[in-house]
N, C-alpha and C. Protein backbone atom coordinates (compact mmCIF):
# COMPACT_ATOMS: atom_id res chain seq x y z
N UNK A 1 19.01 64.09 -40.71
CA UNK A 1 19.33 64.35 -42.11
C UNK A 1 20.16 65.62 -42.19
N UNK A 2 21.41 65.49 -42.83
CA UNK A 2 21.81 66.54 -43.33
C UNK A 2 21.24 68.11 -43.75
N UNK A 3 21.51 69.11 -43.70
CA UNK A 3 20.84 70.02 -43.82
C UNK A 3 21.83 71.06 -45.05
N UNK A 4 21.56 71.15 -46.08
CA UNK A 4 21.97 71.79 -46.97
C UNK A 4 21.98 72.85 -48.00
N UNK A 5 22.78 73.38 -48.46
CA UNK A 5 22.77 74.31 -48.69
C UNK A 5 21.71 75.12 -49.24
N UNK A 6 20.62 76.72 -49.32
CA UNK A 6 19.61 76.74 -49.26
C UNK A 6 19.79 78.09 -50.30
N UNK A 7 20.76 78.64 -51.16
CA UNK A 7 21.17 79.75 -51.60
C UNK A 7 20.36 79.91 -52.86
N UNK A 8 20.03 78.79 -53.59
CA UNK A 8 19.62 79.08 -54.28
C UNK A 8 20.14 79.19 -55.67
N UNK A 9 21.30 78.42 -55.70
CA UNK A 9 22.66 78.24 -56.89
C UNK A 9 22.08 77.18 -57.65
N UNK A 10 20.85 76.40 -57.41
CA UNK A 10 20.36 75.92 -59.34
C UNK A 10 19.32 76.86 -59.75
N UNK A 11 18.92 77.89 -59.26
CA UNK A 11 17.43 78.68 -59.63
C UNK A 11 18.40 79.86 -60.89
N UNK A 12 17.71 79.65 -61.73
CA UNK A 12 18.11 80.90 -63.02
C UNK A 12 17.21 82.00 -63.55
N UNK A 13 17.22 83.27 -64.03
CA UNK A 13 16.49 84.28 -64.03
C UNK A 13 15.56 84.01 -63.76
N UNK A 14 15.39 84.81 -62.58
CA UNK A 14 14.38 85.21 -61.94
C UNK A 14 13.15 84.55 -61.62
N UNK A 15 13.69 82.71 -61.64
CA UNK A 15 12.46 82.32 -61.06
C UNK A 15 12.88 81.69 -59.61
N UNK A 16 12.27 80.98 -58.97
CA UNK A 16 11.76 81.22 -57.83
C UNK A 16 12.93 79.67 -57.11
N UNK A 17 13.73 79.54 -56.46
CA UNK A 17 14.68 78.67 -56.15
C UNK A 17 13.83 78.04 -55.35
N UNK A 18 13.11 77.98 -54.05
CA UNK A 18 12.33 77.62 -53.04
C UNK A 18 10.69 77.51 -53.49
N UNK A 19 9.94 78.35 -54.49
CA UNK A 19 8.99 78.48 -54.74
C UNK A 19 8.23 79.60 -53.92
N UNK A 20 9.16 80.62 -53.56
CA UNK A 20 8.14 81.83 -53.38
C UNK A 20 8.38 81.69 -51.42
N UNK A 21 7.86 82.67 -51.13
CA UNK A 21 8.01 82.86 -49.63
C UNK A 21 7.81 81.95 -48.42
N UNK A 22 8.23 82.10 -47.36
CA UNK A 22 8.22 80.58 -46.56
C UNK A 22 7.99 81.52 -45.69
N UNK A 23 6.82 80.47 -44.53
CA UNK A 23 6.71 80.95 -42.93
C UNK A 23 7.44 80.63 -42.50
N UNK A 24 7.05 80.54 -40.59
CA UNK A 24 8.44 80.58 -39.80
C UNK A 24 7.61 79.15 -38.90
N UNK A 25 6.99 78.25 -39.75
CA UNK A 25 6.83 77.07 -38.89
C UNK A 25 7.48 76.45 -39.21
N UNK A 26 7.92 75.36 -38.08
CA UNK A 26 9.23 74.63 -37.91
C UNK A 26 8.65 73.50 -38.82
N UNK A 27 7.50 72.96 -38.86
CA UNK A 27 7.54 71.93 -39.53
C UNK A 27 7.27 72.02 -40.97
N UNK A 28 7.23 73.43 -42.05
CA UNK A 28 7.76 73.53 -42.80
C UNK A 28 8.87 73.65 -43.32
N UNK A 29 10.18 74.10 -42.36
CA UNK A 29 11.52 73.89 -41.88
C UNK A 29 11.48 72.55 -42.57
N UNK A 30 11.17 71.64 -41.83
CA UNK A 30 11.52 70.18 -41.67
C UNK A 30 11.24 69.53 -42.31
N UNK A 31 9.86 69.83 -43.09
CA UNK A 31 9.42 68.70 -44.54
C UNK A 31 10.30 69.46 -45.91
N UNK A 32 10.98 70.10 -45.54
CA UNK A 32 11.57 70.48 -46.94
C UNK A 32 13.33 70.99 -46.80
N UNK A 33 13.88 69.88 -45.56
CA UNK A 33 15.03 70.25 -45.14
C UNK A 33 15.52 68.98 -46.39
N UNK A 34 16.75 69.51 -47.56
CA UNK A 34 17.04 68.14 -47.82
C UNK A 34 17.92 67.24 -47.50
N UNK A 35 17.82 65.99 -48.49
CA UNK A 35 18.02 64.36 -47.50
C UNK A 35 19.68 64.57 -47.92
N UNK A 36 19.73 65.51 -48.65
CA UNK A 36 21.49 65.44 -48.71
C UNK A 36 22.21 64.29 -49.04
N UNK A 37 23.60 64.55 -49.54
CA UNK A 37 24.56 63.19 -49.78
C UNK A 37 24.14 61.87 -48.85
N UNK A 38 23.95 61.08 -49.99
CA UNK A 38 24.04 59.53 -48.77
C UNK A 38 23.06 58.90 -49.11
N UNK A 39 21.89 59.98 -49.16
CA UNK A 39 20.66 59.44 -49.20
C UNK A 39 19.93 59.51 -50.93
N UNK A 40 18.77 59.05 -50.84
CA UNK A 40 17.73 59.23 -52.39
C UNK A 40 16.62 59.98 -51.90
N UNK A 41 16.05 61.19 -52.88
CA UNK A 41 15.21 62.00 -52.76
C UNK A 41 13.95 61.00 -53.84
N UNK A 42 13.05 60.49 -53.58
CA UNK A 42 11.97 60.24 -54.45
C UNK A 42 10.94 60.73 -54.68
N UNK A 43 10.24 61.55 -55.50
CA UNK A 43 8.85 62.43 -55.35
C UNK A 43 8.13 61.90 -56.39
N UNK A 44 6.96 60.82 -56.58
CA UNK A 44 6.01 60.77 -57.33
C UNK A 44 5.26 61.65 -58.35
N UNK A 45 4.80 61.23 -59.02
CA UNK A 45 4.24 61.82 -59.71
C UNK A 45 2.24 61.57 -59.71
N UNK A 46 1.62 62.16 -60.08
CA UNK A 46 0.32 61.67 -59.91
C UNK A 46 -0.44 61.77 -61.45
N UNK A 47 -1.00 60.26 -61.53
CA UNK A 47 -1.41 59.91 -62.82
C UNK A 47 -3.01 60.56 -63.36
N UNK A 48 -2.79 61.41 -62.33
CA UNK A 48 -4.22 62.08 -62.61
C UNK A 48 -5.74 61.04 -63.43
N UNK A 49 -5.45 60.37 -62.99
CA UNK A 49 -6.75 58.80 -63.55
C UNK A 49 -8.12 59.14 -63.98
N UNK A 50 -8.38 60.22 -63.15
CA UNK A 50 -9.96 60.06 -62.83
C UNK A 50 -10.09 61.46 -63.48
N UNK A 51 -9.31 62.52 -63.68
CA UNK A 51 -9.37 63.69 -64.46
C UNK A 51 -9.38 62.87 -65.96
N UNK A 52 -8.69 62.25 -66.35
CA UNK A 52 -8.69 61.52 -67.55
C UNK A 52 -9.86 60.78 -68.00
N UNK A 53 -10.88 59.99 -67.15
CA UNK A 53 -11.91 59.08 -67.59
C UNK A 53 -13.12 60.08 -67.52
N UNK A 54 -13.12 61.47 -66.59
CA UNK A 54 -13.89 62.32 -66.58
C UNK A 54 -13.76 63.28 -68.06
N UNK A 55 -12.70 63.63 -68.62
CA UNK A 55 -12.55 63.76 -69.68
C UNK A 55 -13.21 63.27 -70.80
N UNK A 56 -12.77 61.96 -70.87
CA UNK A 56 -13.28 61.12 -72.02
C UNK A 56 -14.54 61.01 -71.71
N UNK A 57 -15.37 60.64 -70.47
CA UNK A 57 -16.72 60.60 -70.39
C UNK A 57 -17.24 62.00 -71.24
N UNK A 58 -17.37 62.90 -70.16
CA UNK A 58 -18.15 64.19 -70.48
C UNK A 58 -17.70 64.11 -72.39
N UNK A 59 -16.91 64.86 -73.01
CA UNK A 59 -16.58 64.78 -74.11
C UNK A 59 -16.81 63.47 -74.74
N UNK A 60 -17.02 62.30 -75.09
CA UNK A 60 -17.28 61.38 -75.71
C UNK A 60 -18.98 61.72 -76.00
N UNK A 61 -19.68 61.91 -74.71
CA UNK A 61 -20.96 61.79 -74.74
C UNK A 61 -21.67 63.15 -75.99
N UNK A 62 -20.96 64.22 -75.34
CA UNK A 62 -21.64 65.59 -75.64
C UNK A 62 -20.93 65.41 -77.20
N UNK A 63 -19.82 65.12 -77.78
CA UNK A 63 -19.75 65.49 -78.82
C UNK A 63 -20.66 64.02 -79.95
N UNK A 64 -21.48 62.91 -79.26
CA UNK A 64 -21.81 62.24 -79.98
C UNK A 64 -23.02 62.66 -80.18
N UNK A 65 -23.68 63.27 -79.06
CA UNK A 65 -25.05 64.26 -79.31
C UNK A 65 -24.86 65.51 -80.04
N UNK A 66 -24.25 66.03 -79.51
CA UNK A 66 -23.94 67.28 -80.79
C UNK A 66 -23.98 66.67 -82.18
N UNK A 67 -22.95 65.34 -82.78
CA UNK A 67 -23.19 64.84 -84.34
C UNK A 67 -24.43 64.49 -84.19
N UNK A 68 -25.09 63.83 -83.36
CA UNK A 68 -26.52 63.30 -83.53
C UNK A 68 -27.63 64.52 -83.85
N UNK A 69 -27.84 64.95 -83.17
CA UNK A 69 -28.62 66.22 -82.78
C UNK A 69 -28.81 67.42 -83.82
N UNK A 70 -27.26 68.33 -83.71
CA UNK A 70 -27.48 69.54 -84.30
C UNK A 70 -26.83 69.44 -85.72
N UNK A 71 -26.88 70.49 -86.04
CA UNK A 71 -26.76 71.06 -87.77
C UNK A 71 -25.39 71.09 -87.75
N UNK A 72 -24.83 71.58 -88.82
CA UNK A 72 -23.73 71.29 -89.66
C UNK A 72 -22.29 71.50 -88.50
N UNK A 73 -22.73 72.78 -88.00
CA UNK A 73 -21.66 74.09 -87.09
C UNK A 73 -21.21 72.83 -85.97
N UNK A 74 -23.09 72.48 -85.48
CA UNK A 74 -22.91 71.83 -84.43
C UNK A 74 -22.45 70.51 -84.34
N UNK A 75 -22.74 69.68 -85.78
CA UNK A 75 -21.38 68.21 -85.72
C UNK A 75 -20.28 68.52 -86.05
N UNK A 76 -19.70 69.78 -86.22
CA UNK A 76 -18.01 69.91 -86.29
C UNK A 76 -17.69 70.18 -85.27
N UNK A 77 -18.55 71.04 -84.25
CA UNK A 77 -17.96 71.22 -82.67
C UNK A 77 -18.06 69.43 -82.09
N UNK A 78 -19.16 68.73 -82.17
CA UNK A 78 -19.19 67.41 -82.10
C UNK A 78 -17.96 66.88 -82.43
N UNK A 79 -17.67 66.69 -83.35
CA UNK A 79 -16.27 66.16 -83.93
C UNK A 79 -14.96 66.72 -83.14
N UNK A 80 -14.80 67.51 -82.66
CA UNK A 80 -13.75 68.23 -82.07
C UNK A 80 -13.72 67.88 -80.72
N UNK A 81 -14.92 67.79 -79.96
CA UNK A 81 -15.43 67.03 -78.83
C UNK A 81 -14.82 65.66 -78.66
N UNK A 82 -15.43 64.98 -79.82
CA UNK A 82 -15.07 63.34 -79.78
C UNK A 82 -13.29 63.38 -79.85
N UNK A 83 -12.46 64.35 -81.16
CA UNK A 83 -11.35 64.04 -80.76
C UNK A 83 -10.23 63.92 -79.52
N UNK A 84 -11.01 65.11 -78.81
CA UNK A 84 -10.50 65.98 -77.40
C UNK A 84 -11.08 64.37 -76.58
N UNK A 85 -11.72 63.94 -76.65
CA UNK A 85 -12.08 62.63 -75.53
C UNK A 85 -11.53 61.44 -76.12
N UNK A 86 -11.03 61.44 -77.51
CA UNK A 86 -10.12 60.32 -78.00
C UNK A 86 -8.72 60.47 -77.32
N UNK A 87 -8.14 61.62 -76.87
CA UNK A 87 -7.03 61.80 -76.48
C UNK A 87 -6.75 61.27 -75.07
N UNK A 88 -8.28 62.10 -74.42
CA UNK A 88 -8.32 61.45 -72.62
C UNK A 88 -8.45 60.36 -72.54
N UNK A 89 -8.85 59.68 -73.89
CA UNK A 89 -9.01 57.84 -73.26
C UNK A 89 -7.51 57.21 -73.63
N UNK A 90 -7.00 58.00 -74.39
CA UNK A 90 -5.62 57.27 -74.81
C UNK A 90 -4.33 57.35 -73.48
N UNK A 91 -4.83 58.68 -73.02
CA UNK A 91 -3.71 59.38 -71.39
C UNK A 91 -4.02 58.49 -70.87
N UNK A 92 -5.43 58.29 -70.13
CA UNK A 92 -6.40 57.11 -69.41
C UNK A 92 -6.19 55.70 -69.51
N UNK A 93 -5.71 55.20 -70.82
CA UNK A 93 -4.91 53.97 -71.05
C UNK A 93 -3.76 53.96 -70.56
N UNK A 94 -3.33 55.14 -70.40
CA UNK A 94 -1.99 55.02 -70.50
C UNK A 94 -1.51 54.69 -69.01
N UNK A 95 -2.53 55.25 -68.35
CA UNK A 95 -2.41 55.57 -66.74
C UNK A 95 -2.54 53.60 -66.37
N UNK A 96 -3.37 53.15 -67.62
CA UNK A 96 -3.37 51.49 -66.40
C UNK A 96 -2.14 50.67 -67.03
N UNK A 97 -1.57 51.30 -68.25
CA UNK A 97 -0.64 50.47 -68.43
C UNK A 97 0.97 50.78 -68.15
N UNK A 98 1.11 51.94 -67.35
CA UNK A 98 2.42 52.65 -66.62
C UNK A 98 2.29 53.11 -65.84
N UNK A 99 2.87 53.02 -64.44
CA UNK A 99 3.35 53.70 -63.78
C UNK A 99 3.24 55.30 -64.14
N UNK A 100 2.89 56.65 -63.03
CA UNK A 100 2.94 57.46 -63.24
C UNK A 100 4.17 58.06 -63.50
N UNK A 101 5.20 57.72 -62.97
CA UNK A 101 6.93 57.92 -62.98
C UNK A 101 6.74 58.80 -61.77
N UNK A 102 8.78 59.02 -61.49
CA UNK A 102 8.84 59.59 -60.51
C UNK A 102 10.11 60.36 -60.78
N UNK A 103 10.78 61.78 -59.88
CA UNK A 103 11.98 62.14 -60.01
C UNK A 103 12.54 61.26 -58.80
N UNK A 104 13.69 61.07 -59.18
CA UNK A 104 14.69 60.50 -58.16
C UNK A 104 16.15 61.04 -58.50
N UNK A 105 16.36 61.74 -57.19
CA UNK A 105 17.67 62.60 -57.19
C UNK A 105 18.15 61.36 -56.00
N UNK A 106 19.82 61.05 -56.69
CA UNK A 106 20.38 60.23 -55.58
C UNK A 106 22.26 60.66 -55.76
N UNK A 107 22.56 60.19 -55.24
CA UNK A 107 24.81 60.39 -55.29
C UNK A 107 24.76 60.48 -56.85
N UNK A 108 24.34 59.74 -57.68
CA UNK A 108 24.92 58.99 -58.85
C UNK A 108 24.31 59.32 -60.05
N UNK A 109 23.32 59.80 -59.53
CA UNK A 109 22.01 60.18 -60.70
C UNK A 109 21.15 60.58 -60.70
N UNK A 110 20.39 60.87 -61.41
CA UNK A 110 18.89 61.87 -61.26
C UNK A 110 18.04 61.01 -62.36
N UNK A 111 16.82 60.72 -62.35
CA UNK A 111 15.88 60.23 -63.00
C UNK A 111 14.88 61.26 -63.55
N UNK A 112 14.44 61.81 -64.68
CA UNK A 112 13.76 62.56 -64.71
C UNK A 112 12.62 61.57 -65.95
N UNK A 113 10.93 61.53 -65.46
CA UNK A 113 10.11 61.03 -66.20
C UNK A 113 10.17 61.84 -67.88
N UNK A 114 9.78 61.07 -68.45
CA UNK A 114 9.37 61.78 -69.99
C UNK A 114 8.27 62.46 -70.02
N UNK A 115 7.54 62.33 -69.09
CA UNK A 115 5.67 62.33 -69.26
C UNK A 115 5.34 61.68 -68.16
N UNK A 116 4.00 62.01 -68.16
CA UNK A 116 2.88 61.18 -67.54
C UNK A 116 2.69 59.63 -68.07
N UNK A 117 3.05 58.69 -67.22
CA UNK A 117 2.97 57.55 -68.05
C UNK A 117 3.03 57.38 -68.88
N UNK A 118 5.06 57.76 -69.26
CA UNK A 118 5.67 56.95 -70.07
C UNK A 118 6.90 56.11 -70.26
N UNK A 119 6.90 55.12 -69.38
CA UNK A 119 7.63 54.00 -69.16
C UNK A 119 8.99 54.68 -68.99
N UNK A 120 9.91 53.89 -69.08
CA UNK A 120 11.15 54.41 -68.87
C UNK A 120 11.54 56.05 -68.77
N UNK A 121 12.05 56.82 -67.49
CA UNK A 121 12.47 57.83 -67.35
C UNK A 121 13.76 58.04 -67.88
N UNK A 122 14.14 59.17 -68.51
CA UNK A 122 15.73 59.78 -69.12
C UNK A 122 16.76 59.60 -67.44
N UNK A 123 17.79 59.35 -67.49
CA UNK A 123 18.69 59.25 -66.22
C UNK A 123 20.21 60.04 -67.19
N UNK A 124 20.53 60.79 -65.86
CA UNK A 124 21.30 61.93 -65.82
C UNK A 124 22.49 61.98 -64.70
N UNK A 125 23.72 62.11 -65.46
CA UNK A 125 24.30 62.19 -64.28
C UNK A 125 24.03 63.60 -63.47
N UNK A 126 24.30 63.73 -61.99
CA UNK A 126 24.39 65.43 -61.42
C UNK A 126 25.30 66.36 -62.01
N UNK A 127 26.52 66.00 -62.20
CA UNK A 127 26.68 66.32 -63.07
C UNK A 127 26.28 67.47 -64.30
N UNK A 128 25.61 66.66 -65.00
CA UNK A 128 24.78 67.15 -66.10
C UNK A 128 23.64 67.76 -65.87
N UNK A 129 23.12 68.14 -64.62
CA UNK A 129 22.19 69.18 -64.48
C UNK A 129 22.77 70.25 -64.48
N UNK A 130 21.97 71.83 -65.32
CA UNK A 130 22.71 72.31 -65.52
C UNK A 130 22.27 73.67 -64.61
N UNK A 131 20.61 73.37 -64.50
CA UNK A 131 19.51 74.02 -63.97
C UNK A 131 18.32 73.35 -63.10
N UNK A 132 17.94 74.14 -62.28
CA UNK A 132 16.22 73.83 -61.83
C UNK A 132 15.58 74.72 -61.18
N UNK A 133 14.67 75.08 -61.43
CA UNK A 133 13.86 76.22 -60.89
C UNK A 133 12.37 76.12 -61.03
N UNK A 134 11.54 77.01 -60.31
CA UNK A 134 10.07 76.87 -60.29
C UNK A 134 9.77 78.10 -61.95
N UNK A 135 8.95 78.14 -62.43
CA UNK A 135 8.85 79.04 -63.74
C UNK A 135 6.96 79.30 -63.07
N UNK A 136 6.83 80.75 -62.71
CA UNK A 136 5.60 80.82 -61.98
C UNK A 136 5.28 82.06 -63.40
N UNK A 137 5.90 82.30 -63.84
CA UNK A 137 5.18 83.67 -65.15
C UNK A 137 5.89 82.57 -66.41
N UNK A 138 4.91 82.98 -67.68
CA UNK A 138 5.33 82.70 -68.52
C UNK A 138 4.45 81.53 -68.91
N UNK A 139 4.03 81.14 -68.12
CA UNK A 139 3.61 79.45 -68.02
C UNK A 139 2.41 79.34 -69.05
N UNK A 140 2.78 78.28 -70.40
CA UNK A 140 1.15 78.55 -70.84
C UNK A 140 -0.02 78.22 -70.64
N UNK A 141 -0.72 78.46 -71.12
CA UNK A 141 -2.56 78.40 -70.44
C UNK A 141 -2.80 76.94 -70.09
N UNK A 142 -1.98 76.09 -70.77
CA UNK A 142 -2.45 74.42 -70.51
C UNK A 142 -1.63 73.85 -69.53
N UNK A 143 -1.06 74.75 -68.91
CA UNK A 143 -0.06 74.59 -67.84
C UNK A 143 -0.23 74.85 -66.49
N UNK A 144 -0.35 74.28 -65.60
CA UNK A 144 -0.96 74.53 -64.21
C UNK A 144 0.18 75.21 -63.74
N UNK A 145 -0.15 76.50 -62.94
CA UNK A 145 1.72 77.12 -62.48
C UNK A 145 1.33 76.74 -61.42
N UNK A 146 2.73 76.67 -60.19
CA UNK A 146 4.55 76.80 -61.17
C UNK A 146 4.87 75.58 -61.51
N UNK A 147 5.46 76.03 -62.45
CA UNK A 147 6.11 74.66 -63.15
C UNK A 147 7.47 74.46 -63.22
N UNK A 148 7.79 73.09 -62.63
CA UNK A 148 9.00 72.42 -62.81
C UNK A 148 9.77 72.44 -63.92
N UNK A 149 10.83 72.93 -64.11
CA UNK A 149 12.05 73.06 -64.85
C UNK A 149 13.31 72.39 -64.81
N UNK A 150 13.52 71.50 -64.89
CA UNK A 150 15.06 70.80 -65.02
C UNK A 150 15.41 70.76 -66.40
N UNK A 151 16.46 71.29 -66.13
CA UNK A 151 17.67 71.51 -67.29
C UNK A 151 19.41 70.48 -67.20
N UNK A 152 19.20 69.08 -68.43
CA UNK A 152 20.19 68.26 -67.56
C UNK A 152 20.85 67.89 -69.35
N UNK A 153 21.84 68.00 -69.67
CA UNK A 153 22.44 67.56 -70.95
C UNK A 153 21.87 68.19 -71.86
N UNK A 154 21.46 69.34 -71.97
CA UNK A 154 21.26 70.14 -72.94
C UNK A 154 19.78 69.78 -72.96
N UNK A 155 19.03 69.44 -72.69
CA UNK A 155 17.64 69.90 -72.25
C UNK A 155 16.54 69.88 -70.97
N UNK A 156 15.52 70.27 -71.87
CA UNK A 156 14.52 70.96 -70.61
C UNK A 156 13.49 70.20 -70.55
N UNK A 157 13.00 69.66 -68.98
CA UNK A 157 11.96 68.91 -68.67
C UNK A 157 10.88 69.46 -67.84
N UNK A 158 9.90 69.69 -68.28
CA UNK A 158 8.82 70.91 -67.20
C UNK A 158 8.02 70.01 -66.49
N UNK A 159 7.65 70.04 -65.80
CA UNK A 159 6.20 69.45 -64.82
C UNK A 159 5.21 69.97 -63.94
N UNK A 160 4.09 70.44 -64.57
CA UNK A 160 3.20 71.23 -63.95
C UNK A 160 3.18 70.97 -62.76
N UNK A 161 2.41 71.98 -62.08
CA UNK A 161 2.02 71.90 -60.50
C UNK A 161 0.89 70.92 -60.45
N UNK A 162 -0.08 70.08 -61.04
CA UNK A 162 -1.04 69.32 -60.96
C UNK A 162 -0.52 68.17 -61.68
N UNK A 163 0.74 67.78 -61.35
CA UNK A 163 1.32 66.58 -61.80
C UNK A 163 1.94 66.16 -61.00
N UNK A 164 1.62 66.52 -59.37
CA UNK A 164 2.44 66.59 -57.62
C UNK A 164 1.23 66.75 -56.98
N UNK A 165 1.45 65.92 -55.70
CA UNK A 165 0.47 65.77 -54.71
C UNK A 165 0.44 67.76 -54.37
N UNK A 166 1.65 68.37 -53.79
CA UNK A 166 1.47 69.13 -53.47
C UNK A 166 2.71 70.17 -54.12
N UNK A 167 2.49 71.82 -53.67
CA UNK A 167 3.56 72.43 -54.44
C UNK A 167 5.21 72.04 -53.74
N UNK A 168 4.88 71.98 -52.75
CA UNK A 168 6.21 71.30 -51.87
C UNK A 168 7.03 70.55 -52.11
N UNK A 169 6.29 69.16 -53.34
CA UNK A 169 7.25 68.47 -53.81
C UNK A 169 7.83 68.69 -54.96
N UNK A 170 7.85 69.94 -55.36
CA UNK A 170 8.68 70.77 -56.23
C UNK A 170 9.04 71.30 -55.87
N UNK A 171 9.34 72.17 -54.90
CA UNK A 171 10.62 72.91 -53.89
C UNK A 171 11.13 71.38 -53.55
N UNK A 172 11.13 70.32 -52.71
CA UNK A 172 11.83 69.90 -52.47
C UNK A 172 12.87 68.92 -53.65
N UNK A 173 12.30 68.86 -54.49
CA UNK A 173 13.55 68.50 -56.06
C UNK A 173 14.63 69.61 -55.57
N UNK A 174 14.40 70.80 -56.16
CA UNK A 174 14.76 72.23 -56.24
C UNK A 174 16.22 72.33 -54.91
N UNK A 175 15.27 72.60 -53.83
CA UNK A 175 16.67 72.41 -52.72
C UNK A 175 16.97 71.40 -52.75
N UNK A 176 16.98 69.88 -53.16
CA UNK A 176 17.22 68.94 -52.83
C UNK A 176 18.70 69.11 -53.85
N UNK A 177 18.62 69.21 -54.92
CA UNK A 177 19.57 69.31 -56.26
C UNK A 177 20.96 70.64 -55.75
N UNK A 178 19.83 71.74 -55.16
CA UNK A 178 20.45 72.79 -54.00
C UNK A 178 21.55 72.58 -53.75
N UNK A 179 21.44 71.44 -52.73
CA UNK A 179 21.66 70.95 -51.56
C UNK A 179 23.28 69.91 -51.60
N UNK A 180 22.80 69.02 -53.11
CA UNK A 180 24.29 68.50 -53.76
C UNK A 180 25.13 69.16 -54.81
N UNK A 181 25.03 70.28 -54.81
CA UNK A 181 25.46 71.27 -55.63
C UNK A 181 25.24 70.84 -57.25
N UNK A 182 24.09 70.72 -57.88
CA UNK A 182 24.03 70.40 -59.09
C UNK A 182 23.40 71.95 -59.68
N UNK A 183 23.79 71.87 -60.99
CA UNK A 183 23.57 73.42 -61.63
C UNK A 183 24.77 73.98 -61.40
N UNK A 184 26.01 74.36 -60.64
CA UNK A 184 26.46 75.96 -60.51
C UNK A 184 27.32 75.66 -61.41
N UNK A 185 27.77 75.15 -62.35
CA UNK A 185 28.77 75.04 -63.84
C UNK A 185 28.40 76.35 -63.97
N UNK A 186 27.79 76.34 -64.74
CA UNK A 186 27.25 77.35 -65.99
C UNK A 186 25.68 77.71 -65.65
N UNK A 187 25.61 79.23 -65.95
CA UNK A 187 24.28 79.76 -65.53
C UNK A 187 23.97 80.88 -66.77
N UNK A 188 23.10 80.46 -67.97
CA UNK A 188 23.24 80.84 -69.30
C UNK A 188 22.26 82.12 -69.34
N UNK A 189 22.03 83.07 -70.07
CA UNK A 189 20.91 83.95 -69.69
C UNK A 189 19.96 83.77 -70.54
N UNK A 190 19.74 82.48 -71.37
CA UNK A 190 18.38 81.98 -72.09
C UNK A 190 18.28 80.73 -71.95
N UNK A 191 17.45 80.08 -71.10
CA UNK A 191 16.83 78.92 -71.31
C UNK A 191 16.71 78.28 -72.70
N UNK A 192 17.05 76.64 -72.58
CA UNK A 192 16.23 76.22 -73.92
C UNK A 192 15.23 76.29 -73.96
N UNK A 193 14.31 76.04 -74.79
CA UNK A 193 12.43 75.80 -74.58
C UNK A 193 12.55 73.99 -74.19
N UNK A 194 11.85 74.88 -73.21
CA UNK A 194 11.76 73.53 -72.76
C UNK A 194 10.97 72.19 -73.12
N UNK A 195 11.31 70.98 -72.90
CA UNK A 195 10.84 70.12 -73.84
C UNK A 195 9.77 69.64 -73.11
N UNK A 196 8.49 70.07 -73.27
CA UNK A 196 7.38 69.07 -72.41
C UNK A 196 7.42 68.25 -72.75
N UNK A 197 7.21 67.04 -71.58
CA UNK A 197 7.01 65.81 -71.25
C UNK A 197 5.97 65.44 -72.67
N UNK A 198 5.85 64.53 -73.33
CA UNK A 198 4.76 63.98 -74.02
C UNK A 198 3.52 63.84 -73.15
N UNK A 199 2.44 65.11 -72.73
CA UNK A 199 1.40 64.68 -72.61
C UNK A 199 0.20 65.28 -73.19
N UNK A 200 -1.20 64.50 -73.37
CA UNK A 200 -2.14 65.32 -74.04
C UNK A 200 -2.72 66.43 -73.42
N UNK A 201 -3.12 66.76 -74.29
CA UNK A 201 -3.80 68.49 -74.34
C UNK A 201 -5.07 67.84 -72.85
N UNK A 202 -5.61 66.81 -72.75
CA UNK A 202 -6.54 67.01 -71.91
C UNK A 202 -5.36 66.44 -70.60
N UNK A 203 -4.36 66.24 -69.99
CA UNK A 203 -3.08 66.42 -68.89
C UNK A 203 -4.05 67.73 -68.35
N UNK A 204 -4.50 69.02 -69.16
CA UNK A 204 -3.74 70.34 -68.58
C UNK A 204 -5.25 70.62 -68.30
C-alpha cells in the first residue's frame, strides 16, 4: 500500500491530525499507514445495541417504580426516567432496523453517516472536504472524547470515540483524507458548529 502523506494538512486549530502521540512499534506504523489513491478506506461504525436495551431496561423499570411507589418529587423523577428509556428503545429500534453506517473515503467520494442508524449516509465529493481532525477539548459531557470532525460542503459531522471499535479508526479517516490531499483549499480560523449526527441523549 501506498504510503502517504502524514503532515497533517486536514487537521485545523489545534486539534490533533494523528490523534495525539505515537510509539515507535512498527505495527502501529502499519495499521495506520494509509490505503492511498486506488484503493477504499472503510471504517464501521458500532451500533452500540446492548448499551441501548441496557438503557431502556434499567430506566423503564426504575422510573415505573418510582411512579408506583413514591410521592409526588418521586413520580416526576419517575417520569423523566420512563422518558430517558423511551428514547433508548427508540435508538434500540433503530439499531435492528439499520445498519450502523460507515465512513468510506474512496478516489471519487467520501460517505459520511448522518447518525447512528440512519439509513442513507450524506456523499461528498474530496473535493468538498474542507476539514478533519480529532477535537479532544471542548467536547461536551454527552460526548465520549476525541471526537471526529469532518467538515465537507459547508458542514460539520462529529463522531464520538464510542461510536468506533477503537481510537485508531479515527486517526485512520484523518491520515487517510491526509494522505489524498483533501482539506488544504481553505483553512478558516472558526469552525462551523458542528452538526451532530441525529442521535439520542442515551448514544452518549
Amino acid at each position: 500500500m501506498p504510503e502517504g502523506r502524514r503532515s497533517g494538512g486536514v487537521a485545523a486549530r489545534g486539534a490533533e491530525p494523528g490523534g495525539g502521540a505515537r510509539g515507535d512499534d512498527p505495527k502501529d506504523a502499519d495499521a495506520d499507514r494509509p490505503v492511498g489513491p486506488g484503493g477504499t478506506l472503510e471504517i464501521g461504525l458500532e451500533h452500540m445495541r446492548m448499551r441501548h436495551a441496557g438503557w431502556m431496561a434499567v430506566c423503564l423499570v426504575l422510573g415505573a417504580v418510582f411512579v408506583w411507589k413514591l410521592g409526588t418529587v418521586g413520580q416526576g423523577i419517575g417520569v423523566v426516567l420512563i422518558a430517558i428509556g423511551g428514547l433508548a428503545g427508540y435508538a434500540f429500534a433503530r439499531t435492528l432496523m439499520f445498519p450502523a453506517g460507515a465512513v468510506v473515503v474512496a478516489d471519487d467520494r467520501i460517505e459520511l453517516p448522518r447518525g447512528l442508524c440512519r439509513g442513507e449516509p450524506a456523499r461528498f465529493s474530496l473535493a468538498e472536504v474542507q476539514h478533519a481532525y480529532l477535537l479532544r477539548r471542548s467536547v461536551p459531557w454527552t460526548r465520549a472524547a476525541p471526537v471526529l470532525v469532518i467538515e465537507a460542503a459547508g458542514r460539520a459531522f462529529s463522531y464520538p470515540r464510542d461510536w468506533f471499535v477503537t481510537e485508531a479508526d479515527q486517526r485512520k479517516i484523518v491520515r487517510e483524507l491526509d494522505a489524498r490531499g483533501a482539506g488544504r483549499a481553505s483553512r478558516p480560523d472558526q469552525a462551523p458548529a458542528a452538526e451532530a449526527p441525529a442521535a439520542a441523549a442515551a448514544d452518549s
